[in-house]
Protein backbone atom coordinates (compact mmCIF):
# COMPACT_ATOMS: atom_id res chain seq x y z
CA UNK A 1 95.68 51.90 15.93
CA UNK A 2 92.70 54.18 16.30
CA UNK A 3 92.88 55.10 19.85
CA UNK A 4 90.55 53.21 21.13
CA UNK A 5 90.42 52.53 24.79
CA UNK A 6 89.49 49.41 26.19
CA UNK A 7 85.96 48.83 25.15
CA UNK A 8 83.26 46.50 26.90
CA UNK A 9 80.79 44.83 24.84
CA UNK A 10 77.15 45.42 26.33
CA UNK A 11 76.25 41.90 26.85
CA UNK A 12 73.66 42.89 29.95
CA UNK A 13 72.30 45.02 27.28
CA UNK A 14 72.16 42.56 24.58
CA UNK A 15 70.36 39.95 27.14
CA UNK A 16 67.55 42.75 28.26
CA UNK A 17 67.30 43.42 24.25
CA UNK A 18 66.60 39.41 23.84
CA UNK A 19 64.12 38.93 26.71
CA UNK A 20 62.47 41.99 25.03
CA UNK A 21 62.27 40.77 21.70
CA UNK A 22 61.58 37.21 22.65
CA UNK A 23 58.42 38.41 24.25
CA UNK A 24 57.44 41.05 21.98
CA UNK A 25 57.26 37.86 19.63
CA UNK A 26 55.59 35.76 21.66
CA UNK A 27 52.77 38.35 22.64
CA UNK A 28 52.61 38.96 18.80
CA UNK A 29 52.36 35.33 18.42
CA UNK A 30 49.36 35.01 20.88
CA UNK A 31 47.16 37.92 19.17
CA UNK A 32 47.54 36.63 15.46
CA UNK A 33 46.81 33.08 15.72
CA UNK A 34 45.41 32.93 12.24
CA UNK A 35 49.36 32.22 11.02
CA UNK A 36 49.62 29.65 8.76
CA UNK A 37 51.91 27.22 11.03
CA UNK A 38 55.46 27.71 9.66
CA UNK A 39 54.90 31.32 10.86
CA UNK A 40 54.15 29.87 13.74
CA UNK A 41 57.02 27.33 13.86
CA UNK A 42 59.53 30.29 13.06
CA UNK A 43 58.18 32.56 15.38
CA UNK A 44 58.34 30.41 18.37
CA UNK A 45 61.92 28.97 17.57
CA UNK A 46 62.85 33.12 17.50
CA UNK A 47 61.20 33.26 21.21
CA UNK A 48 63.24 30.16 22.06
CA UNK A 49 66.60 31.15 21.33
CA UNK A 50 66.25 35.02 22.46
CA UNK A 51 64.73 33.57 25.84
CA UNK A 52 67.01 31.38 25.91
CA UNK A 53 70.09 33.83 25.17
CA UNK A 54 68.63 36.81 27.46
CA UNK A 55 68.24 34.11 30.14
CA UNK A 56 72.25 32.59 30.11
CA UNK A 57 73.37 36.45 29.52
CA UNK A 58 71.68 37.67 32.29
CA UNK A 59 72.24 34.30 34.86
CA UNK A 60 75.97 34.56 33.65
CA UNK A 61 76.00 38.43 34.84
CA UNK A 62 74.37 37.77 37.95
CA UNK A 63 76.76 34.63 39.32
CA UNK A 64 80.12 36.36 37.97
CA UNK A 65 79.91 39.66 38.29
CA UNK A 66 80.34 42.77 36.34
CA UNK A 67 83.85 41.96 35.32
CA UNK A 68 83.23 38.28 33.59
């Protein structure tokens, strides 16, 4: 409706953007240890899921290709 042509979301993008942010968080984690420890708790279940997503994003790229 717009005129929009086809458009690729930037997935290889959005997996460099979690690895990033997963270990900005965990370096932040490692130089403020005096966080009470649901700080702690939160912060490491952020680095686990934006490892965890930049890692399949980025694995996915790599075995299918630029196109999948």
């Amino acid at each position: 409706m717009l005129g929009f042509e086809r458009l690729r979301f930037p997935f290889t993008f959005m997996g460099l953007m979690a690895l990033g942010l997963g270990l900005w968080v965990l370096i932040y984690l490692a130089g403020h240890r005096g966080l009470d420890p649901a700080s702690q708790v939160v912060g490491l279940v952020t680095v686990a899921i934006c490892l965890g997503l930049g890692v399949y994003v980025l694995v996915r790229r790599i075995r299918r290709g630029p196109q999948h």
